[in-house]
C-alpha atoms as a PDB file:
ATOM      1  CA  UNK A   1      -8.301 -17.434   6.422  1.00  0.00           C
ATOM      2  CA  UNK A   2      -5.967 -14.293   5.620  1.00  0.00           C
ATOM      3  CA  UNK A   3      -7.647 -10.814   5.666  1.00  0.00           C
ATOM      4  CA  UNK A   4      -5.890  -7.653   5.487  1.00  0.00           C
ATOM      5  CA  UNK A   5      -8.208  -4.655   6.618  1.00  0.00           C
ATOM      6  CA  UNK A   6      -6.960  -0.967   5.655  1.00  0.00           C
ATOM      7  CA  UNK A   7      -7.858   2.205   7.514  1.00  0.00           C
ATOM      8  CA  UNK A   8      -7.392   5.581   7.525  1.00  0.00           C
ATOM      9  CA  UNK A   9      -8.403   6.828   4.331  1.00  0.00           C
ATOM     10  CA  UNK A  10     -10.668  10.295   3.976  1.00  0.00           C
ATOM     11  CA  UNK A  11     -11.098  13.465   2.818  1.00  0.00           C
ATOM     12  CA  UNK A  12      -8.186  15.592   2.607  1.00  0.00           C
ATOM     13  CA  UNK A  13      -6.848  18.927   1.163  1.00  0.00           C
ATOM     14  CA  UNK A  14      -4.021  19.145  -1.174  1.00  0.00           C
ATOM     15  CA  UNK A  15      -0.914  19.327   0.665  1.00  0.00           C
ATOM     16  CA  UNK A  16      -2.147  17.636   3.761  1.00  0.00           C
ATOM     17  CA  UNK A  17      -1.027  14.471   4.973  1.00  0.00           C
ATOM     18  CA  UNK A  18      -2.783  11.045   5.642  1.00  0.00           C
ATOM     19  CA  UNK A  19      -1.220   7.880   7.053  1.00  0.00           C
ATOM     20  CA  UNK A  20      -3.007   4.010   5.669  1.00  0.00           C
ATOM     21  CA  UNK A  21      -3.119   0.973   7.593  1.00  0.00           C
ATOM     22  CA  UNK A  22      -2.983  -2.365   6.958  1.00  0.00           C
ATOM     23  CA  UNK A  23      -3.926  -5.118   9.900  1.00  0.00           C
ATOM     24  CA  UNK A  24      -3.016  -8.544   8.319  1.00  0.00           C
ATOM     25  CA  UNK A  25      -4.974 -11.404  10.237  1.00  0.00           C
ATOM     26  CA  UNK A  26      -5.082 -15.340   9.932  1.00  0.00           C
ATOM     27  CA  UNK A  27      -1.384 -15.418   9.235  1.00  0.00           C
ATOM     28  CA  UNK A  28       1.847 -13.706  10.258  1.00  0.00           C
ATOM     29  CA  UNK A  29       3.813 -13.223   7.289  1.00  0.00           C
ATOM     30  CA  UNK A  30       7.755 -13.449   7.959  1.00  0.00           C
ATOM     31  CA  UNK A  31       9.101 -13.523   4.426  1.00  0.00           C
ATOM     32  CA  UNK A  32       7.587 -12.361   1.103  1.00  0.00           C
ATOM     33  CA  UNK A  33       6.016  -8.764   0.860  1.00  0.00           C
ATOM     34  CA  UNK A  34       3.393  -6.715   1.431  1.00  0.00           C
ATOM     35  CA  UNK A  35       2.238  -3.533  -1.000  1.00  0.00           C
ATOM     36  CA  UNK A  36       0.576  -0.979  -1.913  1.00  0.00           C
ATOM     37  CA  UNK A  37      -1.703  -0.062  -4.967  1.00  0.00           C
ATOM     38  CA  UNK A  38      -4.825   2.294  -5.610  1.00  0.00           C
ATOM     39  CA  UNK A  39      -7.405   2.848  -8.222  1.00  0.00           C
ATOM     40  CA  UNK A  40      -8.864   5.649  -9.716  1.00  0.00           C
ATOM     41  CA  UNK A  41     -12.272   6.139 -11.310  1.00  0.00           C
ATOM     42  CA  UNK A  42     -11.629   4.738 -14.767  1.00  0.00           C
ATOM     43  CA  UNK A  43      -7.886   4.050 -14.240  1.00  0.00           C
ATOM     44  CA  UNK A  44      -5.916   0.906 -14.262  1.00  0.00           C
ATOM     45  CA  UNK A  45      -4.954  -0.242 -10.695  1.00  0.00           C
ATOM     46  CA  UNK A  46      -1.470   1.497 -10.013  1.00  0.00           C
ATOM     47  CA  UNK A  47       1.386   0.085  -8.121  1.00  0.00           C
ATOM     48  CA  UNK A  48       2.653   2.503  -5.789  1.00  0.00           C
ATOM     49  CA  UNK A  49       5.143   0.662  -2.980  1.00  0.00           C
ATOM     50  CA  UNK A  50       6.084  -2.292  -1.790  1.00  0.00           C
ATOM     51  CA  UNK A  51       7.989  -3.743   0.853  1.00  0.00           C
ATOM     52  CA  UNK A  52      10.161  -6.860   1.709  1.00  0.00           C
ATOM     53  CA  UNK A  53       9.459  -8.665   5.163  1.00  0.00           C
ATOM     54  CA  UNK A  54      12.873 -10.254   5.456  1.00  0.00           C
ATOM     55  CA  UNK A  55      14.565  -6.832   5.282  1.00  0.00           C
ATOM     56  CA  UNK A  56      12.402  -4.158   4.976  1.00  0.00           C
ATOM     57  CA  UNK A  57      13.474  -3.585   1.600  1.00  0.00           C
ATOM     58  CA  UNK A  58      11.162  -0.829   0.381  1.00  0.00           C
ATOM     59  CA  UNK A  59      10.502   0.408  -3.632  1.00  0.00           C
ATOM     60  CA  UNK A  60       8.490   3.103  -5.039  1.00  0.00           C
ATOM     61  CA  UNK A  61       7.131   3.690  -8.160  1.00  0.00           C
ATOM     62  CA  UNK A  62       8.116   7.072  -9.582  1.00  0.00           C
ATOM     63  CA  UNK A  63       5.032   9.097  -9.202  1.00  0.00           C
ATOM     64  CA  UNK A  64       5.087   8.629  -5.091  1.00  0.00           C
ATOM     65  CA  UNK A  65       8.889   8.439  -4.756  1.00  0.00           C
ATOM     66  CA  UNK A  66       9.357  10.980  -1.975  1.00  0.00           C
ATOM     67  CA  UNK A  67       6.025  11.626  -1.342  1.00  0.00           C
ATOM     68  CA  UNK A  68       5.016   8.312   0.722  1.00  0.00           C
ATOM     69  CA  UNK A  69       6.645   5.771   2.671  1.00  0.00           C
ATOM     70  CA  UNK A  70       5.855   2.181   2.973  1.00  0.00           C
ATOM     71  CA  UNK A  71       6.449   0.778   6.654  1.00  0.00           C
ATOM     72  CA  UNK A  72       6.095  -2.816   8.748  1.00  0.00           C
ATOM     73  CA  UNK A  73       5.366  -3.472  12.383  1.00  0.00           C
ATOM     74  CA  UNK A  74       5.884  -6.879  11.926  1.00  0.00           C
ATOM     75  CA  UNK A  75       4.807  -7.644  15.789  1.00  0.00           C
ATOM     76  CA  UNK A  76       1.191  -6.417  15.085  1.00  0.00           C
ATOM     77  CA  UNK A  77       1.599  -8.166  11.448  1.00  0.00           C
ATOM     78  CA  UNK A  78       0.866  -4.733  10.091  1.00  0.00           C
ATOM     79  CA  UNK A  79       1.799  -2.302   6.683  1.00  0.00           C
ATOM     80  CA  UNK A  80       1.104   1.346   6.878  1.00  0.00           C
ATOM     81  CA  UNK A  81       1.521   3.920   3.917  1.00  0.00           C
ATOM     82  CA  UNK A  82       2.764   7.592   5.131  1.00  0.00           C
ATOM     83  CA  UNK A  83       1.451   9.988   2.268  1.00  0.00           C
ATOM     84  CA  UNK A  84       2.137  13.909   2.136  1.00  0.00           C
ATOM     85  CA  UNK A  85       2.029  16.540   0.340  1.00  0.00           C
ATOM     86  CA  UNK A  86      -1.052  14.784  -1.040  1.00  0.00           C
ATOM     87  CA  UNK A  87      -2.513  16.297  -4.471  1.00  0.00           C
ATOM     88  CA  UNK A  88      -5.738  15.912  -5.868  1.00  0.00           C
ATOM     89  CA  UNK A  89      -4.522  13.521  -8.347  1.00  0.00           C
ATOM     90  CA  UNK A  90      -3.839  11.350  -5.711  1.00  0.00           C
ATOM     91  CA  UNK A  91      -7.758  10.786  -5.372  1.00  0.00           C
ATOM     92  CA  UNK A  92      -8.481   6.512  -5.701  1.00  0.00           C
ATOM     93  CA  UNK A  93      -8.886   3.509  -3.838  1.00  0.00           C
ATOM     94  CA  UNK A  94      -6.371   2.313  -1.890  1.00  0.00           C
ATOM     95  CA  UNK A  95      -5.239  -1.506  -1.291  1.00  0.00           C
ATOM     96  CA  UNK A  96      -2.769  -3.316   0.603  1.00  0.00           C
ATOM     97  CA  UNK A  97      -1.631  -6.910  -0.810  1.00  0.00           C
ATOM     98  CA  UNK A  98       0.395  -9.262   0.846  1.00  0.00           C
ATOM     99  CA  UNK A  99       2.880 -12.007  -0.597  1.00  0.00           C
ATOM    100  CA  UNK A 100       3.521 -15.102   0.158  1.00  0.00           C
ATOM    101  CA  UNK A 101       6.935 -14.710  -2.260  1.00  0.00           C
ATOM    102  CA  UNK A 102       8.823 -11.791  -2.863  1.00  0.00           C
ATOM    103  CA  UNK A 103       9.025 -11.065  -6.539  1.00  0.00           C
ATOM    104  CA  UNK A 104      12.213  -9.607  -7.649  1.00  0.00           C
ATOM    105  CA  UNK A 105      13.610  -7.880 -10.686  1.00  0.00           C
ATOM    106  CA  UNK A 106      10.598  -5.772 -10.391  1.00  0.00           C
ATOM    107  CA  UNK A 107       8.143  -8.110 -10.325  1.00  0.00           C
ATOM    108  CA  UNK A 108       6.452  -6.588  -7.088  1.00  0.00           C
ATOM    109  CA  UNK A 109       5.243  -4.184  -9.023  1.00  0.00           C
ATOM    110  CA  UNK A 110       2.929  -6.483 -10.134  1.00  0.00           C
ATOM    111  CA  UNK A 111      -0.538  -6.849  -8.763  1.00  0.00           C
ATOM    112  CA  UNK A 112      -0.578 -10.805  -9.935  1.00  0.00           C
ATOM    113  CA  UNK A 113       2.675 -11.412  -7.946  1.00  0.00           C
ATOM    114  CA  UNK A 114       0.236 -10.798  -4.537  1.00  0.00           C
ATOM    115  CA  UNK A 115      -1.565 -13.679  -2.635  1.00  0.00           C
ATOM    116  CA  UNK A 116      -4.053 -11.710  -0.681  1.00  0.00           C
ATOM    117  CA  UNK A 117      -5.933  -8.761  -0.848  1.00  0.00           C
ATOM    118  CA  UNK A 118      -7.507  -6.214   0.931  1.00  0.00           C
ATOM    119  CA  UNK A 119     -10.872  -4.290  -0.053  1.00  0.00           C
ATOM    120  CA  UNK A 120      -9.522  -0.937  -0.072  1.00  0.00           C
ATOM    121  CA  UNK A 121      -9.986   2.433   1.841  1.00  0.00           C
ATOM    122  CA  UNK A 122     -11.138   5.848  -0.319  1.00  0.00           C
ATOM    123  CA  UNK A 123      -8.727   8.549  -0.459  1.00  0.00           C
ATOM    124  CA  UNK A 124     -10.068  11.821  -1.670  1.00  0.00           C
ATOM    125  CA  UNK A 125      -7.777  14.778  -2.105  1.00  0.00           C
ATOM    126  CA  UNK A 126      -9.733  18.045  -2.672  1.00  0.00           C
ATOM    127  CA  UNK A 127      -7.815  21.366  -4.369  1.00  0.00           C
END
């Protein structure tokens, strides 16, 4: 059985930095892609990175483009999420999703076009 378990998540100030995890167990994924999204309170979930396995391809929506990087350690079958200059706006839920296919022409941006989920970890971002 797949599980991916995120970590790090907290309470931060605005401008401060916080780095996510994502430990993928019960299969070691070698092609398709892993991701990123979060959810506020009363917000839509929001795509926010992805990343390919075969190449470490790596896409951003525009509101994080800069601002975070999505990484692979593909020998501990894990995804992390490198956020600065974090603002309160930032505040949600946080989830990693893996893929057993990589969806082009943008479809990685799309939270139906992941396989597996994790349950999230709570970012807060105080001003």
């Amino acid at each position: 059985q797949v599980q991916l378990v995120e970590s790090g998540g907290g309470l931060v100030q605005a401008g401060d930095s916080l780095r996510l995890s994502c430990a993928a167990s019960g299969r070691t994924f070698t092609s398709g892609g892993m991701g990123w999204f979060r959810q506020a309170p009363g917000k839509e979930r929001e795509f926010l990175a992805a990343i390919r396995i075969t190449d470490a391809g790596a896409y951003y929506a525009a509101s994080v483009k800069g601002r975070f990087t999505i990484s692979t350690d593909n020998a501990k079958n894990t995804v992390y999420l490198q956020m600065n200059s974090l603002e309160p706006e930032d505040t949600a839920v946080y989830y990693c999703a893996a893929a057993t296919f990589w969806a082009g022409f943008g479809g990685y941006q799309r939270s139906a076009k992941y396989d597996y989920w994790g349950r999230g970890t709570q970012v807060t971002v105080s001003s």
